[in-house]
C-alpha atoms as a PDB file:
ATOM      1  CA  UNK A   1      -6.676  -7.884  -8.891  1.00  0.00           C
ATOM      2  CA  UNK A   2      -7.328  -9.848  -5.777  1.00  0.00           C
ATOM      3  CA  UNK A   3      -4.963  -9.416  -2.459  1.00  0.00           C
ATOM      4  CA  UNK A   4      -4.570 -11.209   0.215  1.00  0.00           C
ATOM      5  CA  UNK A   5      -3.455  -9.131   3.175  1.00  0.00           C
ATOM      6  CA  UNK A   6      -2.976 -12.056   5.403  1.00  0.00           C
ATOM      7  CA  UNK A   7      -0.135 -13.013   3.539  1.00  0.00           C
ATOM      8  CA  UNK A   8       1.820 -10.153   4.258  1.00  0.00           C
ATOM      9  CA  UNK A   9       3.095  -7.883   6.550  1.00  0.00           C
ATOM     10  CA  UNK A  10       1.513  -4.595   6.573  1.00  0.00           C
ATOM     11  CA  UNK A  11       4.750  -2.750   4.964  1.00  0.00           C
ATOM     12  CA  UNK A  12       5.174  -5.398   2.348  1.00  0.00           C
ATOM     13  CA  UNK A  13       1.453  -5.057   1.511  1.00  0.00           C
ATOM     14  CA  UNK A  14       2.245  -1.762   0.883  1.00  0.00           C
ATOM     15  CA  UNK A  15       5.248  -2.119  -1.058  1.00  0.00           C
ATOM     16  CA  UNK A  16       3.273  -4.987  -2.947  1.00  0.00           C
ATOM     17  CA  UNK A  17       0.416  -2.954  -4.144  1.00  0.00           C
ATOM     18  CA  UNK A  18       3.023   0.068  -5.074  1.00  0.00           C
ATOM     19  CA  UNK A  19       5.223  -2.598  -7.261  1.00  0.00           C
ATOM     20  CA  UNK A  20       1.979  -4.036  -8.656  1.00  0.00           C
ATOM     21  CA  UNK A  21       1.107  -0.726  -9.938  1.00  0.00           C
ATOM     22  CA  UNK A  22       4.470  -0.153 -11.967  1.00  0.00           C
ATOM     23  CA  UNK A  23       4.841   3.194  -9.292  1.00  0.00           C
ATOM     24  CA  UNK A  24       8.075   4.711  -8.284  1.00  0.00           C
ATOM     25  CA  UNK A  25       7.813   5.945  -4.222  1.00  0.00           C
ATOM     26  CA  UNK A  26       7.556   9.489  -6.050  1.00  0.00           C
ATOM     27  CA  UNK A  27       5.228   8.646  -8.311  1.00  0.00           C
ATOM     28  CA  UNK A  28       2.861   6.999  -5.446  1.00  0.00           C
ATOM     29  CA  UNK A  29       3.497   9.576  -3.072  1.00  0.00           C
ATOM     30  CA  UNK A  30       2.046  12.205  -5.584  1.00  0.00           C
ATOM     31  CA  UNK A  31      -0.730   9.943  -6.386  1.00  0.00           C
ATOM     32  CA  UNK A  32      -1.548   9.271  -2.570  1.00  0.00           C
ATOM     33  CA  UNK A  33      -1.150  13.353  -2.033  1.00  0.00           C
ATOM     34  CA  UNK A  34       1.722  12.768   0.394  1.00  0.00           C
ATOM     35  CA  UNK A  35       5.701  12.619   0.621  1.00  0.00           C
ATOM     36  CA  UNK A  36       8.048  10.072  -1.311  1.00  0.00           C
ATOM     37  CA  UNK A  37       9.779   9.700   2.765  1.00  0.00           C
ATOM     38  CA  UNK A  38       6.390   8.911   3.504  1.00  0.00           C
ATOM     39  CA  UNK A  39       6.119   6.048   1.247  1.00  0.00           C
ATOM     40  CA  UNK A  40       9.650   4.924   1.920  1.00  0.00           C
ATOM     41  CA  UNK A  41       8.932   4.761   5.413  1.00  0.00           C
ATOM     42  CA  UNK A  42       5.900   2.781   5.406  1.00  0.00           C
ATOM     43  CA  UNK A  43       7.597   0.486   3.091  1.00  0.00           C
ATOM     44  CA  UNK A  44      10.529  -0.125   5.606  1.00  0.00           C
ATOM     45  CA  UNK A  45       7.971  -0.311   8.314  1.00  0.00           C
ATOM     46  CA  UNK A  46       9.753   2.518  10.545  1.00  0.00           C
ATOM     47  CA  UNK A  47       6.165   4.500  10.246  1.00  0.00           C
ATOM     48  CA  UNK A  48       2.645   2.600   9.633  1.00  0.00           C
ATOM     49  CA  UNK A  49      -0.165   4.188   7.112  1.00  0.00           C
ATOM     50  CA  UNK A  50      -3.846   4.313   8.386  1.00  0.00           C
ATOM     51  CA  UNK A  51      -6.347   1.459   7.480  1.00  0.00           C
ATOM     52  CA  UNK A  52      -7.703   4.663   5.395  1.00  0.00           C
ATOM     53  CA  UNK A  53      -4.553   5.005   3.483  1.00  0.00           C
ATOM     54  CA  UNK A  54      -4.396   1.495   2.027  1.00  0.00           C
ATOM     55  CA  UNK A  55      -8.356   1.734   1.268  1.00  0.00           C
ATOM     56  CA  UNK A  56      -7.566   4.894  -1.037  1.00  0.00           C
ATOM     57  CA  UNK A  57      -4.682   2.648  -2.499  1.00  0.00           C
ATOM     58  CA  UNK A  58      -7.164  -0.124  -3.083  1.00  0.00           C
ATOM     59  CA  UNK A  59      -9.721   2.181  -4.558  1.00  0.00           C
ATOM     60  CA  UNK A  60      -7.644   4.205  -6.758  1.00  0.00           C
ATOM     61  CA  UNK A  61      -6.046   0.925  -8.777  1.00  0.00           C
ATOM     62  CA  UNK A  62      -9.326  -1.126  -8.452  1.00  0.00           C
ATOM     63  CA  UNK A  63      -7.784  -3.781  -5.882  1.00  0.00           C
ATOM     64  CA  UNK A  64     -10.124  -6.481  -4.093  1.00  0.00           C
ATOM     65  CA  UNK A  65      -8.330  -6.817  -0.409  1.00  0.00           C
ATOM     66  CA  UNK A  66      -9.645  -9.788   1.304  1.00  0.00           C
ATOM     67  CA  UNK A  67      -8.375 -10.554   5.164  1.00  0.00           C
ATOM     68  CA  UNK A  68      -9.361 -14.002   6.137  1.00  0.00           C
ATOM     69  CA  UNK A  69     -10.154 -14.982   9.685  1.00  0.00           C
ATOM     70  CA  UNK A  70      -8.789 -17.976  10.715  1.00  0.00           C
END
């Protein structure tokens, strides 16, 4: 699958790769070795995830990110 990132915020890219995958929050936050708040909260944009974070998210379901300059 190819994403682009500009499209989105970074809590609905998030939320869009999660949904894409057919995960629950719990589900991805076991996956992604952290908390289901975690998810939830980077989802609702009160907290942000690391560059990193969406890299291991793009890695572990074989995702093609692509952020075009304008």
């Amino acid at each position: 699958m190819e994403f682009k990132a500009n499209d989105y915020k970074p809590n609905e890219t998030f939320k869009f790769i999660r949904q894409c995958t057919g995960l629950t929050q719990k589900e991805m936050a076991e996956k992604m070795h952290k908390s289901k708040n975690w998810v939830k909260a980077n989802e609702q944009a009160i907290s942000r995830y690391y560059f990193e974070d969406l890299l291991k998210m793009a890695n572990m379901f074989d995702i093609e990110i692509k952020i075009i300059k304008k």
